[in-house]
Protein backbone atom coordinates (compact mmCIF):
# COMPACT_ATOMS: atom_id res chain seq x y z
CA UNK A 1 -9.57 -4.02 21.78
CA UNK A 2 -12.40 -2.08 20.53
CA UNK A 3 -12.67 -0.81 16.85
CA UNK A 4 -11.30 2.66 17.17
CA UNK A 5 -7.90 1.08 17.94
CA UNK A 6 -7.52 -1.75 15.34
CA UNK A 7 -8.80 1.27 12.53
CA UNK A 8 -5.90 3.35 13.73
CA UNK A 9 -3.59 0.25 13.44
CA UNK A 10 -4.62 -0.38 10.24
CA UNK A 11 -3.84 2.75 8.95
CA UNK A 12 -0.14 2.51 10.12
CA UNK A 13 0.22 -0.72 9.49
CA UNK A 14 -1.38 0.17 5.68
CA UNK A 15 1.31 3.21 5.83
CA UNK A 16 4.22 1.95 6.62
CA UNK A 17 3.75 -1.43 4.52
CA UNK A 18 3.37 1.49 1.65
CA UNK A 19 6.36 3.38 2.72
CA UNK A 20 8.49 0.59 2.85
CA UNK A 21 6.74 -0.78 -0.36
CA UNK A 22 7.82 3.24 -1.41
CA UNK A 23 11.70 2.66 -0.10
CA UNK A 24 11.79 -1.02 -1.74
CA UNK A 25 10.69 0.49 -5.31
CA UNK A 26 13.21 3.60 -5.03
CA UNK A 27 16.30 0.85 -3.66
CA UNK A 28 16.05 -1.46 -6.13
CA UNK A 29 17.70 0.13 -8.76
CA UNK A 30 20.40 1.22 -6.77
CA UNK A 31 20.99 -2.40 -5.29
CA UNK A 32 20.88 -4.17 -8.58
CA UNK A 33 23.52 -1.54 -9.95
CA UNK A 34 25.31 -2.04 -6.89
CA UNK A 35 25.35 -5.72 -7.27
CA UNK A 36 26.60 -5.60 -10.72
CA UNK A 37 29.85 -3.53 -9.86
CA UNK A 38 30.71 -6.10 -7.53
CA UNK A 39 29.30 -9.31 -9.29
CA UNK A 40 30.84 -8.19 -12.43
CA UNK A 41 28.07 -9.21 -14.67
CA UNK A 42 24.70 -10.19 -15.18
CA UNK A 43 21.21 -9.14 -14.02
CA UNK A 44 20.39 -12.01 -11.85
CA UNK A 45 19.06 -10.67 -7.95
CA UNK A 46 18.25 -12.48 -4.48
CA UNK A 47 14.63 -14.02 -5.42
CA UNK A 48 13.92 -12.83 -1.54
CA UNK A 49 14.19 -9.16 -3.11
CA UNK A 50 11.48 -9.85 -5.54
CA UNK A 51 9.11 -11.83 -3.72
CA UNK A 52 8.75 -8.50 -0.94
CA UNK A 53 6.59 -6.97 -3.66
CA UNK A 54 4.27 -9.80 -3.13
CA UNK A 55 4.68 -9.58 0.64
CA UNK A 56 3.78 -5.82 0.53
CA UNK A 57 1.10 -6.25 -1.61
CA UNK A 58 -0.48 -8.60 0.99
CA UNK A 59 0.42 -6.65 4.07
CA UNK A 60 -1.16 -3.62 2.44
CA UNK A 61 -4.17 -5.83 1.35
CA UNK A 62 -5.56 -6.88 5.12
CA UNK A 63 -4.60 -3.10 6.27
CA UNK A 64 -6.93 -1.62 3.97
CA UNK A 65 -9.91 -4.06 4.28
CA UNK A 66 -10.10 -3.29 7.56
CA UNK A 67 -9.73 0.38 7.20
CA UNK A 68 -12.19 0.50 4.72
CA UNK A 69 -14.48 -1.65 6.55
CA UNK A 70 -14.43 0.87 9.53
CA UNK A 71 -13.83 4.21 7.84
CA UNK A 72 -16.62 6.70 8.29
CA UNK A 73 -16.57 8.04 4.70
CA UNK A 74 -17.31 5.79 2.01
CA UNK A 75 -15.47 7.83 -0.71
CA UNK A 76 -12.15 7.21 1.48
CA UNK A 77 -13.12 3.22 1.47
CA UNK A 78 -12.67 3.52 -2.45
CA UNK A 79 -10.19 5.37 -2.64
CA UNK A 80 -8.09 3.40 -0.78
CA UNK A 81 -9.47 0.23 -2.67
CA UNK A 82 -8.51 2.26 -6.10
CA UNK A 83 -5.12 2.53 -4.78
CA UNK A 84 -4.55 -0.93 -4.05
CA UNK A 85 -5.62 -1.79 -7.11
CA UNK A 86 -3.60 0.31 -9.13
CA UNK A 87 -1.05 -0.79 -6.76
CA UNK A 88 -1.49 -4.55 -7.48
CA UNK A 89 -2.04 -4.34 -11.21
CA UNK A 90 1.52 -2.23 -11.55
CA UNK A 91 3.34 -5.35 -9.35
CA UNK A 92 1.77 -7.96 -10.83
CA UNK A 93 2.30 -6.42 -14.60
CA UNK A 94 5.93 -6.24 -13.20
CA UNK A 95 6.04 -10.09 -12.55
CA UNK A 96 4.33 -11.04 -15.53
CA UNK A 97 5.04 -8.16 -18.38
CA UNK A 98 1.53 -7.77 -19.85
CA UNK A 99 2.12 -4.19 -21.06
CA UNK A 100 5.10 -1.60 -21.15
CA UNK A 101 4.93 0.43 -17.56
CA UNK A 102 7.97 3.02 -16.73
CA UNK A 103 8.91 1.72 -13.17
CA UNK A 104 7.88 4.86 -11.98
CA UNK A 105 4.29 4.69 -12.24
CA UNK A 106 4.48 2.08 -8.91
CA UNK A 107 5.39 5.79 -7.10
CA UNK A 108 1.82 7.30 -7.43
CA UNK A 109 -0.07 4.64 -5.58
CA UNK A 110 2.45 4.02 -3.09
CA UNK A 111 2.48 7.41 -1.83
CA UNK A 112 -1.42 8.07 -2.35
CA UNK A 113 -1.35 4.92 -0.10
CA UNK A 114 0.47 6.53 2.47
CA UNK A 115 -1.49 9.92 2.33
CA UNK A 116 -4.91 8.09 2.19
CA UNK A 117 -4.08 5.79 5.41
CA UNK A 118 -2.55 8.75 7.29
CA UNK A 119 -5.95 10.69 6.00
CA UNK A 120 -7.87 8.20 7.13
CA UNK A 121 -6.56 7.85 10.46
CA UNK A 122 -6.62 11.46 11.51
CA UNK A 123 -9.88 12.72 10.12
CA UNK A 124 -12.45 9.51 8.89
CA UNK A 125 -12.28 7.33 11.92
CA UNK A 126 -14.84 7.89 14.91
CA UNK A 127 -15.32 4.36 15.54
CA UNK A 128 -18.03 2.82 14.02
CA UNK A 129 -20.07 2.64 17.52
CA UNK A 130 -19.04 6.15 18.76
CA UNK A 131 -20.55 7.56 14.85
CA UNK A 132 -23.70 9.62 15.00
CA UNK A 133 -26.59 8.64 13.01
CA UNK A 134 -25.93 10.39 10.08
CA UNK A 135 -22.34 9.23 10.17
CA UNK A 136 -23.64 5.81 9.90
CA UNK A 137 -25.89 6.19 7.13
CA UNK A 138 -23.56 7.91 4.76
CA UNK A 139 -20.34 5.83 5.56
């Protein structure tokens, strides 16, 4: 499999692990209220539900190393690195409650995610070998 193809997997892998990162964030509010109609009380949730952040997180991690390792522009490479790490420091503050956050503000990166994977795919990726010169030297 040459490089051209694993970049473009990477990018949907990276988008649809965001997406669905997107979709968990938006259902879980729902779910939980859900839950408590029919549980009657309490807050308490499958411990499967929370640990997909983590998964996500991960998923999303490996797409965009390899993305960014074979994207032809190096401002997409940190963007998509700036992402993630907004990404991660919103779900891990989640698990761990270092500051206030709205559970919102897990929206933005998810979706610039999304945008900068689909981005990437369709208009940085040449393949590194196929990249002229100059190409090369500013990537």
């Amino acid at each position: 499999m040459n490089t051209l193809q694993l970049t473009s997997k990477s990018d949907i892998v990276g988008a649809l692990a965001s997406a669905l990162c997107l979709v968990h964030c938006v259902a879980t509010p729902f779910l939980f209220v859900a839950q408590a109609g029919i549980a009657g009380a309490g807050e308490s949730h499958p411990q499967w539900w929370g640990i997909l952040d983590l998964v996500f997180l991960i998923i999303s991690f490996f797409a965009i190393w390899w993305s960014a390792k074979t994207t032809s522009k190096k401002w997409m490479r940190n963007l998509l690195w700036g992402s993630w790490g907004l990404l991660a420091i919103i779900v891990l503050n989640e698990k761990i409650h270092l500051f206030p956050l709205a559970e919102q503000a897990i929206y933005f990166p998810s979706i610039a995610l999304v945008f900068f994977h689909l981005y990437n795919r369709k208009y940085c990726n040449c393949g590194y070998e196929q990249c002229s010169t100059e190409e090369k030297l500013n990537a």
